[in-house]
C-alpha atoms as a PDB file:
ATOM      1  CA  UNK A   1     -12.581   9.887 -28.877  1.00  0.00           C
ATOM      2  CA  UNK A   2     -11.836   8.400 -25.382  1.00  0.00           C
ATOM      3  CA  UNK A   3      -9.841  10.687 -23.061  1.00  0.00           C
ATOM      4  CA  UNK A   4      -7.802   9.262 -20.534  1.00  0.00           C
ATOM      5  CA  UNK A   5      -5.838  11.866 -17.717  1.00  0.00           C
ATOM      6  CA  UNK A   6      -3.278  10.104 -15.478  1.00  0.00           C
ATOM      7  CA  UNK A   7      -2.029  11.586 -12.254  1.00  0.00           C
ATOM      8  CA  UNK A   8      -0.119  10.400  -9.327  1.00  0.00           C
ATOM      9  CA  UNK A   9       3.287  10.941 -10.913  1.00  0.00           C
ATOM     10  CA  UNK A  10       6.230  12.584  -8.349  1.00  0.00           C
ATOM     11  CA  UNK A  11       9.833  12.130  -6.745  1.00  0.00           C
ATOM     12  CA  UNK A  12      10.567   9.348  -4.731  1.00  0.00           C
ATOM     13  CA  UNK A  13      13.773   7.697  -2.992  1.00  0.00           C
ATOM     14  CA  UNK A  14      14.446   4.605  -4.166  1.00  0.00           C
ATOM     15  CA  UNK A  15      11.998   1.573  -1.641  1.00  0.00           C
ATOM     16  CA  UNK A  16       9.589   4.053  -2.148  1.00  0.00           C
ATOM     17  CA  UNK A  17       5.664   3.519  -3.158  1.00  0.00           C
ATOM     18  CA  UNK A  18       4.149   5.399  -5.401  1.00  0.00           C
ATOM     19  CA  UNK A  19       0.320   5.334  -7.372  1.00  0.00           C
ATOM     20  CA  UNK A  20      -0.860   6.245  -9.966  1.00  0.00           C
ATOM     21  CA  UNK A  21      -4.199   6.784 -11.510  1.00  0.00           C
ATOM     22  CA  UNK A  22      -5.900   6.984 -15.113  1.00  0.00           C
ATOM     23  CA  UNK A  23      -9.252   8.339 -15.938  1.00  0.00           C
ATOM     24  CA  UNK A  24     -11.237   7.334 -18.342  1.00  0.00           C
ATOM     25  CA  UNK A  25     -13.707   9.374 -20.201  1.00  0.00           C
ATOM     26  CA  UNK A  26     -17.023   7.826 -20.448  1.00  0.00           C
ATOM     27  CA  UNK A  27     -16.950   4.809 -22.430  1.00  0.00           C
ATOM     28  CA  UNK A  28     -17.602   0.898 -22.413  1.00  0.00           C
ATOM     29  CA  UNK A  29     -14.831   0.825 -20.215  1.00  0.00           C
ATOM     30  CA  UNK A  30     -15.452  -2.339 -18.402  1.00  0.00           C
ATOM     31  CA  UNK A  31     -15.752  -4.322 -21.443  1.00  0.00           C
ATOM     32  CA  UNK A  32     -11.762  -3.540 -22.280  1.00  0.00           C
ATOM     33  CA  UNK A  33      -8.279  -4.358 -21.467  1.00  0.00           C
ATOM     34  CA  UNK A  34      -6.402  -1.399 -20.417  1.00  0.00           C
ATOM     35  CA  UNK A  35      -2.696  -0.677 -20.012  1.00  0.00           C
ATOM     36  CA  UNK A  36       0.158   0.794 -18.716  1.00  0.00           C
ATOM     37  CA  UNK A  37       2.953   1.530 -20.551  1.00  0.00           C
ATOM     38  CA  UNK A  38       6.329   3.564 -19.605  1.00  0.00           C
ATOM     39  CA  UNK A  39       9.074   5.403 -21.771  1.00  0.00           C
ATOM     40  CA  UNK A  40      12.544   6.873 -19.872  1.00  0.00           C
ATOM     41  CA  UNK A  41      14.611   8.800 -22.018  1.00  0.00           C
ATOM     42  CA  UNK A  42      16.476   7.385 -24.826  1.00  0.00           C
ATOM     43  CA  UNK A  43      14.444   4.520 -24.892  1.00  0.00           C
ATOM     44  CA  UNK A  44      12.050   2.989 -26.367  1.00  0.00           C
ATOM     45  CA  UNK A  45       8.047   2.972 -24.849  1.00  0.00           C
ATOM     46  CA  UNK A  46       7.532  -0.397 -23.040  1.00  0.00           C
ATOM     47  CA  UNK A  47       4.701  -2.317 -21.404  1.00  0.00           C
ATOM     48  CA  UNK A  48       4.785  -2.145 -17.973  1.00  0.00           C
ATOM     49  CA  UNK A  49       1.250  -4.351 -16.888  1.00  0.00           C
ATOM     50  CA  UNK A  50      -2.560  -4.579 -18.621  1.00  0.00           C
ATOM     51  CA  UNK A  51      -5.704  -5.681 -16.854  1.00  0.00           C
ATOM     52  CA  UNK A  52      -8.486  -7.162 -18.637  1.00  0.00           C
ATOM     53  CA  UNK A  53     -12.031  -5.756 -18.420  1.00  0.00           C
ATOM     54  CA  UNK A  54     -13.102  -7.345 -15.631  1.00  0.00           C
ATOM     55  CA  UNK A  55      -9.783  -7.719 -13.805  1.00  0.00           C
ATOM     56  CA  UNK A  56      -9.470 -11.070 -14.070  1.00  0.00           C
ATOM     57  CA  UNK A  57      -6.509 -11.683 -15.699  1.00  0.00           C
ATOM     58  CA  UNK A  58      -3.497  -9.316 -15.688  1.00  0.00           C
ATOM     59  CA  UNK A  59       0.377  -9.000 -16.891  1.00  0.00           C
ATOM     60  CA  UNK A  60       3.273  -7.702 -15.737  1.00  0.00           C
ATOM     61  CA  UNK A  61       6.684  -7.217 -17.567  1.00  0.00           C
ATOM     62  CA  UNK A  62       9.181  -9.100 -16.045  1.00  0.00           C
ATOM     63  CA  UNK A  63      10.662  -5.984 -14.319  1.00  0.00           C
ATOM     64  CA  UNK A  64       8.045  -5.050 -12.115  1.00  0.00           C
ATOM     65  CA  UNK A  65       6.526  -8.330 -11.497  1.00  0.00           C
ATOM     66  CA  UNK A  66       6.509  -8.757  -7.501  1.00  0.00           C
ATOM     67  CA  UNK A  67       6.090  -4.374  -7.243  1.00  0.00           C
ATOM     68  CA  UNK A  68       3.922  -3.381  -9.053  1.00  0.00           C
ATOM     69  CA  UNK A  69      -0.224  -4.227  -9.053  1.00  0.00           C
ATOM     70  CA  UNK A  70      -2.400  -2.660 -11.785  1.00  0.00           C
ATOM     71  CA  UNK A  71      -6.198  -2.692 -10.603  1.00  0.00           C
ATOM     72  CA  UNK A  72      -9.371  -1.068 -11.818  1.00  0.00           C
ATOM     73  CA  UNK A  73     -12.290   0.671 -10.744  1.00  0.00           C
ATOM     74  CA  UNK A  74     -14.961   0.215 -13.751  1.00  0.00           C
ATOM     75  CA  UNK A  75     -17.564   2.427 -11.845  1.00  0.00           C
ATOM     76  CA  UNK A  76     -15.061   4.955 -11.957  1.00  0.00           C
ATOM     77  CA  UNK A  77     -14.050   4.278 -15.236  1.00  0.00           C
ATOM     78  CA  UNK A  78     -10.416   4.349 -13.915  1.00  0.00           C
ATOM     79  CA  UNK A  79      -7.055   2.141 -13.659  1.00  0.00           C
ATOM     80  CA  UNK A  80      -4.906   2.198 -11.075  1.00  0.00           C
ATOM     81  CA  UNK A  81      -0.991   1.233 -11.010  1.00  0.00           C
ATOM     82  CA  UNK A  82       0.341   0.752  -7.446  1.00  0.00           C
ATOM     83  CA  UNK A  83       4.058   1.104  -7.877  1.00  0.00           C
ATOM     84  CA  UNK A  84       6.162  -0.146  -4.657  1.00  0.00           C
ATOM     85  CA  UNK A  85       9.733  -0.818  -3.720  1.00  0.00           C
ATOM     86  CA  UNK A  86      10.528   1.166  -6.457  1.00  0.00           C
ATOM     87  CA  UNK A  87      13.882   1.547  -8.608  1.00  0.00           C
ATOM     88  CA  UNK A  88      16.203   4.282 -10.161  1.00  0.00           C
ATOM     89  CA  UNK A  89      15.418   2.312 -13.574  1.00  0.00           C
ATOM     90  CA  UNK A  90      11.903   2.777 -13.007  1.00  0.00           C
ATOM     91  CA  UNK A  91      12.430   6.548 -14.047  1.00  0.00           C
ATOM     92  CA  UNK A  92       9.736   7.343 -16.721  1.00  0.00           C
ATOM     93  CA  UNK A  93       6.854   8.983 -18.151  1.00  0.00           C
ATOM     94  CA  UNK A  94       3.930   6.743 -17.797  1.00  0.00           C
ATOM     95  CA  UNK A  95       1.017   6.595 -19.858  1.00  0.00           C
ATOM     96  CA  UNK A  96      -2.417   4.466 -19.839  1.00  0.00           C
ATOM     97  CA  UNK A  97      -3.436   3.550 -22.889  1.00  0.00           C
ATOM     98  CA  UNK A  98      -6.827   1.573 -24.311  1.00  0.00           C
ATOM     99  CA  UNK A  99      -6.703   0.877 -28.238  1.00  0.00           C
ATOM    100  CA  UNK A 100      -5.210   3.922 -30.125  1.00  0.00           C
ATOM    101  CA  UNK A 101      -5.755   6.282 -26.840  1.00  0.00           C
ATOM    102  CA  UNK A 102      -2.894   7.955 -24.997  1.00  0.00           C
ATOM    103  CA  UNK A 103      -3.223   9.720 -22.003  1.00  0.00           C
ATOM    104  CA  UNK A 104      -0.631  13.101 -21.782  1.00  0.00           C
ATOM    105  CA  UNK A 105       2.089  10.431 -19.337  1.00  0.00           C
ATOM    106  CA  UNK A 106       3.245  11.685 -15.819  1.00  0.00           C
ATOM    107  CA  UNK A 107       6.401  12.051 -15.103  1.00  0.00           C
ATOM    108  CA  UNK A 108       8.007   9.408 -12.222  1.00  0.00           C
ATOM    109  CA  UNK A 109      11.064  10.003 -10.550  1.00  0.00           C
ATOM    110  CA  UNK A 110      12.731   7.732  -8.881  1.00  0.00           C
ATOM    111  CA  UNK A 111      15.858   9.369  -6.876  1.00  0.00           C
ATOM    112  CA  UNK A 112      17.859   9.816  -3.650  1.00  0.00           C
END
C-alpha cells in the first residue's frame, strides 16, 4: 500500500504564495502520474493539476491555470504544488493522490 503525507498547508491573505508538498512512500514512483486534487466544504472533490512521471506533460484546471505549478522530485519520491496569487475560493483541503491512494489532505486557508 503506497503512503503518501502532504504538508505545507496554512493561512494566508489573499496574493499570497503558498507550497505544498506530498511524500511518497517507496514505490515506482517515477514511472506514474500523480495528482492534486482539492475539496472546500459543501462541495464536491475536484482536480486541481497532475504531472506525469517524468514531468513532461502536466494539467491544470482552468481555475488555477496561470498560479499554480505542480512539479516533482522522483529522487525524493515527492510532488510539489506551488500555489501563488492565491484566492478566497481556493479554500480547501488538499490531497495528492496516485491510483486508489489518498494522502490524510491539509487544510489551506485562504483569508484576510
Amino acid at each position: 500500500q503506497v503512503q503518501l503525507v502532504e504538508s505545507g498547508g496554512g493561512l494566508v491573505q489573499p496574493g499570497g504564495s503558498l507550497r505544498l508538498s506530498c511524500a511518497a512512500s517507496a514505490f515506482t514512483f517515477s514511472i506514474y502520474t500523480m495528482n492534486w486534487y482539492r475539496q472546500a466544504p459543501g462541495k464536491e472533490r475536484e482536480l486541481v493539476a497532475k504531472i506525469s512521471g517524468t514531468g513532461g506533460a502536466v494539467y491544470y484546471a482552468d481555475s488555477v491555470k496561470g498560479r499554480f505549478t505542480i512539479s516533482r522530485d522522483n529522487a525524493k519520491t515527492t510532488v510539489y504544488l506551488q500555489m501563488n496569487n492565491m484566492k478566497p475560493d481556493d479554500t480547501a483541503v488538499y490531497y495528492c493522490n496516485f491510483g486508489t491512494s489518498w494522502g490524510q489532505g491539509t487544510q489551506v486557508n485562504i483569508s484576510s
